[in-house]
PDB file of N, CA and C in Angstrom:
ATOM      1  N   UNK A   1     -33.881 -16.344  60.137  1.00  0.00           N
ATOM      2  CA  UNK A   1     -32.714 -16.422  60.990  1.00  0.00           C
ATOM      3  C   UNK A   1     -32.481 -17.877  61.336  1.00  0.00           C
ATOM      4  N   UNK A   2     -31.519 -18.553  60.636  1.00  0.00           N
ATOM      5  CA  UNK A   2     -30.826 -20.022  60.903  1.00  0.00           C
ATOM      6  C   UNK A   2     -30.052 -19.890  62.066  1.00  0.00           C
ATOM      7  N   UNK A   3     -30.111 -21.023  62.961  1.00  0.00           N
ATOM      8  CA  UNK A   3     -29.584 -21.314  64.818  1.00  0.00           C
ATOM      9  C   UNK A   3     -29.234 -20.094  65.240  1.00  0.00           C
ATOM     10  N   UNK A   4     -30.161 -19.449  65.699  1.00  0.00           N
ATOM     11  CA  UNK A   4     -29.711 -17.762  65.961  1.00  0.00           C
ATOM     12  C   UNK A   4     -29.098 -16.904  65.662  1.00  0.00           C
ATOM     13  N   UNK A   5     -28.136 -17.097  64.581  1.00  0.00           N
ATOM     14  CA  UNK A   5     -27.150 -16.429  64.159  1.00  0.00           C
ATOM     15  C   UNK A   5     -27.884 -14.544  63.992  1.00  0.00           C
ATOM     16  N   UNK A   6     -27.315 -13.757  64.249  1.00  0.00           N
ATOM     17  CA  UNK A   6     -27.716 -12.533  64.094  1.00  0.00           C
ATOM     18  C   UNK A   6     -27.908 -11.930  62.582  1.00  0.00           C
ATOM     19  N   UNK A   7     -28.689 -11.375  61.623  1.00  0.00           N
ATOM     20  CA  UNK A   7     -28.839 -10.760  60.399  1.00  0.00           C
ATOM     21  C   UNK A   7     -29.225  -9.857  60.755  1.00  0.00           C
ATOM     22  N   UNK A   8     -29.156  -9.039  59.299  1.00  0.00           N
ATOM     23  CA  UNK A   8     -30.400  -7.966  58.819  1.00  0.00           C
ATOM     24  C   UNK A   8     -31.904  -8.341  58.609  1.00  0.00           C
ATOM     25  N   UNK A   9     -32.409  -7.227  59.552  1.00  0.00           N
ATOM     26  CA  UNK A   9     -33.510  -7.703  58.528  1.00  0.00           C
ATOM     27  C   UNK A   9     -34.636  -6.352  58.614  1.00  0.00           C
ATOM     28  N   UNK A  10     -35.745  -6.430  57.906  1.00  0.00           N
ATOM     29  CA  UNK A  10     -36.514  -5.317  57.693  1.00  0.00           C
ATOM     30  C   UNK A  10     -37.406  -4.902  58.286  1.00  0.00           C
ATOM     31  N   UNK A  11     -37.788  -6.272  58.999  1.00  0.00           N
ATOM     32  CA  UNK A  11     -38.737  -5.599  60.426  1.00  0.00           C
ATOM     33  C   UNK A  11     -37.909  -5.318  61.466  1.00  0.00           C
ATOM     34  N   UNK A  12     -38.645  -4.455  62.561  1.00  0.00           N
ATOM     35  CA  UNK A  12     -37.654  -3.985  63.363  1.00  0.00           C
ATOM     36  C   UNK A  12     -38.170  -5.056  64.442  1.00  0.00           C
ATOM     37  N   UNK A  13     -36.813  -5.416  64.921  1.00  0.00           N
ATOM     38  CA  UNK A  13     -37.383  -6.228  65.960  1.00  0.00           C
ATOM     39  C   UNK A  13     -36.323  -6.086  67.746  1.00  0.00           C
ATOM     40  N   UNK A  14     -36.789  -6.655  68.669  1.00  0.00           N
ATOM     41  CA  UNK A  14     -36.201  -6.805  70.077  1.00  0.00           C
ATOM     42  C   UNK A  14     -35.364  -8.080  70.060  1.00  0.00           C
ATOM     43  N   UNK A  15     -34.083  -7.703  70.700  1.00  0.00           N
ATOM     44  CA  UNK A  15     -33.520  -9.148  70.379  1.00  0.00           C
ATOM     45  C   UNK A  15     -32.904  -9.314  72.295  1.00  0.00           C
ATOM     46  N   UNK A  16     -32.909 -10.246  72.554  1.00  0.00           N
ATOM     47  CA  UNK A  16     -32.913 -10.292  73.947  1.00  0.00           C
ATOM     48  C   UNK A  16     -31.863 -11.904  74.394  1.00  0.00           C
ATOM     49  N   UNK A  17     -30.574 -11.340  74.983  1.00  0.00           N
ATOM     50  CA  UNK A  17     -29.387 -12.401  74.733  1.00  0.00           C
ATOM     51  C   UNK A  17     -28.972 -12.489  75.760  1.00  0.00           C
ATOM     52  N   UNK A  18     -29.080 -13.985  76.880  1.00  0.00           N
ATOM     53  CA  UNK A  18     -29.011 -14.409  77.995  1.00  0.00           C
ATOM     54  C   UNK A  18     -27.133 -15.405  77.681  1.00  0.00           C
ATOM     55  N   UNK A  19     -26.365 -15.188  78.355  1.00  0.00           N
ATOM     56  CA  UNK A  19     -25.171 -15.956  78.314  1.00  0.00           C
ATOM     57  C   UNK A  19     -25.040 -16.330  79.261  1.00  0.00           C
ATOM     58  N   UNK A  20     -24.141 -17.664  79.847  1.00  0.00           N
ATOM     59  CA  UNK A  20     -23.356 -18.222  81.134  1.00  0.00           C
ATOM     60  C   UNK A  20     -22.572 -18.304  80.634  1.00  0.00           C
ATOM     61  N   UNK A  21     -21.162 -18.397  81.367  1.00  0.00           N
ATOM     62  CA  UNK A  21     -19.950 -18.794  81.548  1.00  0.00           C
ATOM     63  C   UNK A  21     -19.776 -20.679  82.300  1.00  0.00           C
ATOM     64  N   UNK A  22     -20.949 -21.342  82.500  1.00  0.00           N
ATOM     65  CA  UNK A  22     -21.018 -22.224  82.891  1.00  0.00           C
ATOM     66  C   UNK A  22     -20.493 -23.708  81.882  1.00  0.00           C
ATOM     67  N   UNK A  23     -20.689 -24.675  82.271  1.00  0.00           N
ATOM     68  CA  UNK A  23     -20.296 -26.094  81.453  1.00  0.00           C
ATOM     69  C   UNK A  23     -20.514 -25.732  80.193  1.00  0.00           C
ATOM     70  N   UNK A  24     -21.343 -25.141  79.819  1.00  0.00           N
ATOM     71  CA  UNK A  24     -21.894 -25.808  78.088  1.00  0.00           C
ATOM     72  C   UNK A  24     -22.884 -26.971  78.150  1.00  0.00           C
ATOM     73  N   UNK A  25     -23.645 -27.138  76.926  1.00  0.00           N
ATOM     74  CA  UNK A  25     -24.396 -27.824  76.379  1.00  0.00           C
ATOM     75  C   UNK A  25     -23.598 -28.632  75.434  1.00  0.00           C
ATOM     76  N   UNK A  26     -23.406 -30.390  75.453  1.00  0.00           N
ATOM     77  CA  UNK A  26     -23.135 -31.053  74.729  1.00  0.00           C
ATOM     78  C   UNK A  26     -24.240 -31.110  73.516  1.00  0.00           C
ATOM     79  N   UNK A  27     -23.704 -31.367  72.333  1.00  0.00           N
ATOM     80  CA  UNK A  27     -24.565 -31.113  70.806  1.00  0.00           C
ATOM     81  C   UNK A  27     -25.800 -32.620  71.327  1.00  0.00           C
ATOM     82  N   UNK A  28     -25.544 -33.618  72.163  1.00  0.00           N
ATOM     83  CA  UNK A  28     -25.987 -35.030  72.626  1.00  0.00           C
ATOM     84  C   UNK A  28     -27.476 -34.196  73.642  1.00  0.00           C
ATOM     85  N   UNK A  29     -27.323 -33.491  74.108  1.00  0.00           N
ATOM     86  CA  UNK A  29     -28.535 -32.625  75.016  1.00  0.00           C
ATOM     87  C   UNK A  29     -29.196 -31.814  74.203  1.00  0.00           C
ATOM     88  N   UNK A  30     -28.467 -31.010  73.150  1.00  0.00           N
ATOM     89  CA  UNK A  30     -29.030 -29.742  72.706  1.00  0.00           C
ATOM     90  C   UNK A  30     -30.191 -30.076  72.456  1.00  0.00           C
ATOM     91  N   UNK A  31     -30.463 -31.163  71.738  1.00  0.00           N
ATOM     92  CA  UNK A  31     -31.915 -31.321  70.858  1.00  0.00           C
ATOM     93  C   UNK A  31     -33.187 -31.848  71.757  1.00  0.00           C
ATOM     94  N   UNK A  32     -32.792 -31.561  73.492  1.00  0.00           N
ATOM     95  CA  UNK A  32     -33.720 -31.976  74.267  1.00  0.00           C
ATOM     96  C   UNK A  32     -34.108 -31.034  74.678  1.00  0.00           C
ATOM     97  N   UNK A  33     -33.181 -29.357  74.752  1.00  0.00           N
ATOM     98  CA  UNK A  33     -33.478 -28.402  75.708  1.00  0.00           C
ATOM     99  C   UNK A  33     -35.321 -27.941  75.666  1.00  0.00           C
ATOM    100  N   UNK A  34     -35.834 -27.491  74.057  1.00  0.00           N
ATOM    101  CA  UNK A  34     -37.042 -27.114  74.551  1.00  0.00           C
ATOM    102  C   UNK A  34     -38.255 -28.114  74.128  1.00  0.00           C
ATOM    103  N   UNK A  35     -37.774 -29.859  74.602  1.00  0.00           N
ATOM    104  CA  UNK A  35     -39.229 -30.543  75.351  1.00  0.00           C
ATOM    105  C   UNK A  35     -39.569 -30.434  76.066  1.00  0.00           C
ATOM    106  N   UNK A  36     -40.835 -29.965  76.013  1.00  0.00           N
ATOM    107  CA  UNK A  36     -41.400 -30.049  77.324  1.00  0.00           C
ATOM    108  C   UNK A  36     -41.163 -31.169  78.681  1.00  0.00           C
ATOM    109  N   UNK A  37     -40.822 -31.242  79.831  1.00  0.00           N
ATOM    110  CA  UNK A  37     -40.921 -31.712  80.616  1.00  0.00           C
ATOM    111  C   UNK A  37     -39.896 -32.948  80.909  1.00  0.00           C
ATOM    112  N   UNK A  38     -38.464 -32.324  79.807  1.00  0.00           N
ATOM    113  CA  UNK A  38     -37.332 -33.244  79.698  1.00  0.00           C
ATOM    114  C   UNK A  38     -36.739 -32.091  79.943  1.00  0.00           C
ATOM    115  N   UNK A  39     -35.804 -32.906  80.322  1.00  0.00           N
ATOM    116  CA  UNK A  39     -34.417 -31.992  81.474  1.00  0.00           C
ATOM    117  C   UNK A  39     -33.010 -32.478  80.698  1.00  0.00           C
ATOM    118  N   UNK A  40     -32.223 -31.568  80.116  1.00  0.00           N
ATOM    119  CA  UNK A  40     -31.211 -31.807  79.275  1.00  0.00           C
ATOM    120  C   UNK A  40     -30.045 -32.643  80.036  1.00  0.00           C
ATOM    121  N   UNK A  41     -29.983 -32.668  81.555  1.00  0.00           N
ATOM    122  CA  UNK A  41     -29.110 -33.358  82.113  1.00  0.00           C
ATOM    123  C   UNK A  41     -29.724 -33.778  83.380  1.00  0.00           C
ATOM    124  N   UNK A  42     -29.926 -35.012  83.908  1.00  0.00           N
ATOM    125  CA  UNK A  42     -31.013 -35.524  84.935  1.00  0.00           C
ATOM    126  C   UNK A  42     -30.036 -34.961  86.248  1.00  0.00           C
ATOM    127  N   UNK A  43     -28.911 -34.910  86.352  1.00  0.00           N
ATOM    128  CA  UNK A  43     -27.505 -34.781  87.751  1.00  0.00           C
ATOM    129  C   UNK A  43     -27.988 -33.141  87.856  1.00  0.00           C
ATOM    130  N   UNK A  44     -28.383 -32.309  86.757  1.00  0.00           N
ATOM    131  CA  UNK A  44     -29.022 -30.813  87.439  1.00  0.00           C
ATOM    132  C   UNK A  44     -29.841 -31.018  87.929  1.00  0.00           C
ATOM    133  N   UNK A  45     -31.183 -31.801  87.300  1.00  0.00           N
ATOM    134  CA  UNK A  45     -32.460 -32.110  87.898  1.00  0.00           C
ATOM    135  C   UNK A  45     -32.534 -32.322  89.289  1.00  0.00           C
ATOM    136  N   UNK A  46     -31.730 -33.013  89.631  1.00  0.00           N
ATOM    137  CA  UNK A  46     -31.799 -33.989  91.237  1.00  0.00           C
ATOM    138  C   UNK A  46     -30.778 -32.612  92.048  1.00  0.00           C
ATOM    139  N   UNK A  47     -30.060 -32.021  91.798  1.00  0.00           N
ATOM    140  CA  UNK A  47     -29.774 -30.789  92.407  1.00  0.00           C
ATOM    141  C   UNK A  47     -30.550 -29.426  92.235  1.00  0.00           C
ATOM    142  N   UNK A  48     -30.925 -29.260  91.780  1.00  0.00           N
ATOM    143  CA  UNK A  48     -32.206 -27.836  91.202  1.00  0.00           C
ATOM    144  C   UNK A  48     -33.391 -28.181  91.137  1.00  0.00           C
ATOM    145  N   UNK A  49     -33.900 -29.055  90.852  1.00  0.00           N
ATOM    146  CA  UNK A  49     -34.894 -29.291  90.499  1.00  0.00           C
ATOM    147  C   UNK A  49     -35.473 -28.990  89.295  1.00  0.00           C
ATOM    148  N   UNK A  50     -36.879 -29.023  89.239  1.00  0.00           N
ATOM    149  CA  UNK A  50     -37.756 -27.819  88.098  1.00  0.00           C
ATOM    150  C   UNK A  50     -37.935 -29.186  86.902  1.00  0.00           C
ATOM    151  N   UNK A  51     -38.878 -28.974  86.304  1.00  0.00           N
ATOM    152  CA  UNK A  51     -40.066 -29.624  85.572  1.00  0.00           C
ATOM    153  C   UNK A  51     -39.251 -29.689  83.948  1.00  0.00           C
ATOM    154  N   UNK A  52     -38.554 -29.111  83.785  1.00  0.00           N
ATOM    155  CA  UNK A  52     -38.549 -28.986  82.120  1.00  0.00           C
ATOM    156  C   UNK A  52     -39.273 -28.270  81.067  1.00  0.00           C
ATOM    157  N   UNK A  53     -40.526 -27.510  81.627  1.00  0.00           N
ATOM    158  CA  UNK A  53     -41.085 -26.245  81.246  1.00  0.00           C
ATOM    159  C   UNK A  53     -40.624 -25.211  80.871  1.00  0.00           C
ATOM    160  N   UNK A  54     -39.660 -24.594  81.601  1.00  0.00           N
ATOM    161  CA  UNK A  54     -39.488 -23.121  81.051  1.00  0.00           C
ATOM    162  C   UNK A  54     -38.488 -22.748  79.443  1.00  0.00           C
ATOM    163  N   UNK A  55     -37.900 -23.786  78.872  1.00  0.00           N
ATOM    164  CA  UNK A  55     -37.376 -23.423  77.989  1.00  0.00           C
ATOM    165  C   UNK A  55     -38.519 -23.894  76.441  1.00  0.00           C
ATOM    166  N   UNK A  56     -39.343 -24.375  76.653  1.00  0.00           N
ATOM    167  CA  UNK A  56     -40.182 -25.363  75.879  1.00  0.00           C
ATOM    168  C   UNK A  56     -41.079 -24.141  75.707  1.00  0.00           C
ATOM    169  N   UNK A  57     -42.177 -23.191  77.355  1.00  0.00           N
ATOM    170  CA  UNK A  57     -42.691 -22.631  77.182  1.00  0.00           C
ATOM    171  C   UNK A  57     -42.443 -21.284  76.720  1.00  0.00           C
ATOM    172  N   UNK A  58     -41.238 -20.761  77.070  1.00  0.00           N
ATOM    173  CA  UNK A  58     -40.309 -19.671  76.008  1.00  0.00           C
ATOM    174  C   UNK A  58     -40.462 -19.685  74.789  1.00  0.00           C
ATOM    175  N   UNK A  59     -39.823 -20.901  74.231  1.00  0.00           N
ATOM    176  CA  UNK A  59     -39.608 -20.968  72.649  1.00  0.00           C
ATOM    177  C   UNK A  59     -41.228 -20.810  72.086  1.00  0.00           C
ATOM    178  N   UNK A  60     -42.330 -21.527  72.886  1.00  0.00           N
ATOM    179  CA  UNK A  60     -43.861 -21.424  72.281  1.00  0.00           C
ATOM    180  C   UNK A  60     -43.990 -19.988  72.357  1.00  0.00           C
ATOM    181  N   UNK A  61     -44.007 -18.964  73.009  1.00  0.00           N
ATOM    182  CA  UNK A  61     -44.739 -18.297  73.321  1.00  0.00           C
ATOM    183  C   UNK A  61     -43.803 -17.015  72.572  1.00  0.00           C
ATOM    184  N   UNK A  62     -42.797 -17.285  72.292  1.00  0.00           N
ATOM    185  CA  UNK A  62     -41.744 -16.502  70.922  1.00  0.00           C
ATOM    186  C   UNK A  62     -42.408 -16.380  70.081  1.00  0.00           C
ATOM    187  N   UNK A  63     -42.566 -17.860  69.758  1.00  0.00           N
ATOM    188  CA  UNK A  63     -42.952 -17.945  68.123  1.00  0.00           C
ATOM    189  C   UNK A  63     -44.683 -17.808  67.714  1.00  0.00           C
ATOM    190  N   UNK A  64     -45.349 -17.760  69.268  1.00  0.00           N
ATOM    191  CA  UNK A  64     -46.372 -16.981  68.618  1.00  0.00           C
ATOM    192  C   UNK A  64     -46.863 -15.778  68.641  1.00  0.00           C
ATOM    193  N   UNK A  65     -45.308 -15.047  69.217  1.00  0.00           N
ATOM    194  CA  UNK A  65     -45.367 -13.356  69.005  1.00  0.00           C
ATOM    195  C   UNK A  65     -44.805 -13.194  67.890  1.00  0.00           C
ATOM    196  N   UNK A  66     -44.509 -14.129  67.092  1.00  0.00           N
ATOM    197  CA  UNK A  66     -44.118 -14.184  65.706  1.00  0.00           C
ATOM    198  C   UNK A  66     -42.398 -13.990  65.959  1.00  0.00           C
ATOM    199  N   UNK A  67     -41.682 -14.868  66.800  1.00  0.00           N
ATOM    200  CA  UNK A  67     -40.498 -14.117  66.771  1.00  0.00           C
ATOM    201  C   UNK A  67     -39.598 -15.897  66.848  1.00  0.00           C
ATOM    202  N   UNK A  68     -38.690 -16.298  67.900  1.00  0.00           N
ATOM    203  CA  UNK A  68     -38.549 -17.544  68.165  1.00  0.00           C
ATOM    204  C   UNK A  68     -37.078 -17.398  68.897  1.00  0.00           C
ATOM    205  N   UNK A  69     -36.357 -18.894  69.506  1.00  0.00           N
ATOM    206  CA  UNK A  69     -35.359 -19.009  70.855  1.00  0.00           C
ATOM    207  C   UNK A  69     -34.824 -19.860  70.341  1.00  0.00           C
ATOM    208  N   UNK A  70     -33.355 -18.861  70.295  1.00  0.00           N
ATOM    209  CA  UNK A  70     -32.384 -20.209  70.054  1.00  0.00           C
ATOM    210  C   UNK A  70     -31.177 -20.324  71.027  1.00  0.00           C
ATOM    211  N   UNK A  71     -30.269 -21.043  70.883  1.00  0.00           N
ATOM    212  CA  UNK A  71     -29.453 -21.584  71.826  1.00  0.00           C
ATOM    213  C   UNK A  71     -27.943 -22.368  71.029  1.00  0.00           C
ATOM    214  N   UNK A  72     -26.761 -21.343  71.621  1.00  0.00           N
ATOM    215  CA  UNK A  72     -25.404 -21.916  70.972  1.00  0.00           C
ATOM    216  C   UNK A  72     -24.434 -22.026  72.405  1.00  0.00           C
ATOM    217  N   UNK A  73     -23.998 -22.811  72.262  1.00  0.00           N
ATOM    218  CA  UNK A  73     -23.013 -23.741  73.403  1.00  0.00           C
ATOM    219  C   UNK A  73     -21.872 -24.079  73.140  1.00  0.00           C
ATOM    220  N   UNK A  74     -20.771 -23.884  73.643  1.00  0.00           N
ATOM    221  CA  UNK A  74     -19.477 -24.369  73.382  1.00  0.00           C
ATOM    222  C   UNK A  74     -19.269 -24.928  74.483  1.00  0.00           C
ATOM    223  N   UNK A  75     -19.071 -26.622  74.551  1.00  0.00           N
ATOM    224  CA  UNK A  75     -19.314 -27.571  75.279  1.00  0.00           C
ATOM    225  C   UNK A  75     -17.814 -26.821  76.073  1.00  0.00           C
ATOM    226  N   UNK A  76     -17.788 -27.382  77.200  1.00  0.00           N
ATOM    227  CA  UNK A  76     -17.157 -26.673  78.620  1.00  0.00           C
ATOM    228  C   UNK A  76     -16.793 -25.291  79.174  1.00  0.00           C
ATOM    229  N   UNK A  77     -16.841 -24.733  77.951  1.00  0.00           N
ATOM    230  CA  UNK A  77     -17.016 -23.158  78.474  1.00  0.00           C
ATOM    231  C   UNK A  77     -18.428 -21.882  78.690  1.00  0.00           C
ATOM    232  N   UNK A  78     -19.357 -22.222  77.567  1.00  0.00           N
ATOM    233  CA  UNK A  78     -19.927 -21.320  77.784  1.00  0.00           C
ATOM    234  C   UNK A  78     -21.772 -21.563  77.073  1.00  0.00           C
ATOM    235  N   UNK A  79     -22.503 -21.041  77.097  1.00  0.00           N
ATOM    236  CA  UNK A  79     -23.721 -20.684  76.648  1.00  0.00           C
ATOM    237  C   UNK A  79     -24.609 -19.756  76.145  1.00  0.00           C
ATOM    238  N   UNK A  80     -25.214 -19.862  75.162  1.00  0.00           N
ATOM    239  CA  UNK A  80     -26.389 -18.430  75.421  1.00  0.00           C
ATOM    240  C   UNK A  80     -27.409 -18.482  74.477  1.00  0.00           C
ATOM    241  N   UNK A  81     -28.608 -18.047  75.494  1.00  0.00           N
ATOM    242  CA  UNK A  81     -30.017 -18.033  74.589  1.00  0.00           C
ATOM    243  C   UNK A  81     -30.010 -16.289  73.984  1.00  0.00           C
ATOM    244  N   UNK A  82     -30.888 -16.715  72.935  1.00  0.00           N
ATOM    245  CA  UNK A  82     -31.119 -15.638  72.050  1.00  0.00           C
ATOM    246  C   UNK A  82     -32.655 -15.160  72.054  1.00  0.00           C
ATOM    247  N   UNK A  83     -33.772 -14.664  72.368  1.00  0.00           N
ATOM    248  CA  UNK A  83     -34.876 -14.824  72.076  1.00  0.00           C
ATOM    249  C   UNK A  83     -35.052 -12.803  71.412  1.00  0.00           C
ATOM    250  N   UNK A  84     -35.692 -13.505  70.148  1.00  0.00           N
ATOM    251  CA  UNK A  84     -35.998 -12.276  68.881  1.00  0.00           C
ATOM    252  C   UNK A  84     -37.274 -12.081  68.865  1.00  0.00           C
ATOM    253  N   UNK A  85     -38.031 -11.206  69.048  1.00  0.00           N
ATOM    254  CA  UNK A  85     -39.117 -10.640  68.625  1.00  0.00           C
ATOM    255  C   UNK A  85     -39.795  -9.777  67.894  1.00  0.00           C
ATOM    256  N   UNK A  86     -40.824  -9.778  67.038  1.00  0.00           N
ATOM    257  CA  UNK A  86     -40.631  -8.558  66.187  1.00  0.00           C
ATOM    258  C   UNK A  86     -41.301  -7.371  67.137  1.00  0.00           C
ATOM    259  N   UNK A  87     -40.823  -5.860  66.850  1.00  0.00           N
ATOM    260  CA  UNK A  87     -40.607  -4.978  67.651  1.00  0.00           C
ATOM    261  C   UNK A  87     -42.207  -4.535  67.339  1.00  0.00           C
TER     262      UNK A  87
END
């Protein structure tokens, strides 16, 4: 499965799809979302807070249920994670 896009496929698996209606992710952030302990936009950071962990430790812990987390954004309108697992 290439950038989450949805297929067929032969194992059966759980597919689990989080959306906002919020800003979007510029393509300039995307490739920061799951480092560890980097924050895709520092102006959320200093209002929310939070470490930069939880999207880093998601995507690890996907892919060693053998499954993995992806993420598509249309910069000012919208978002959404995908996380697939095999069933």
């Amino acid at each position: 499965m290439a950038d989450g896009e949805e297929q067929e496929s032969a194992i059966p698996y759980i597919l689990f799809k989080i959306s906002d209606t919020g800003v979007g992710i510029d393509p300039e952030r995307m490739g920061k979302l799951f480092q560890p302990f980097t924050q895709a936009d520092a102006s959320t950071t200093r209002k929310y807070g939070g470490t930069g962990l939880g999207l880093a430790i998601t995507r690890n812990l996907s892919r060693i249920m053998g499954g993995d987390t992806f993420v598509k954004s249309k910069v000012g309108k919208s978002y959404s994670f995908t996380i697939i697992l095999p069933a």
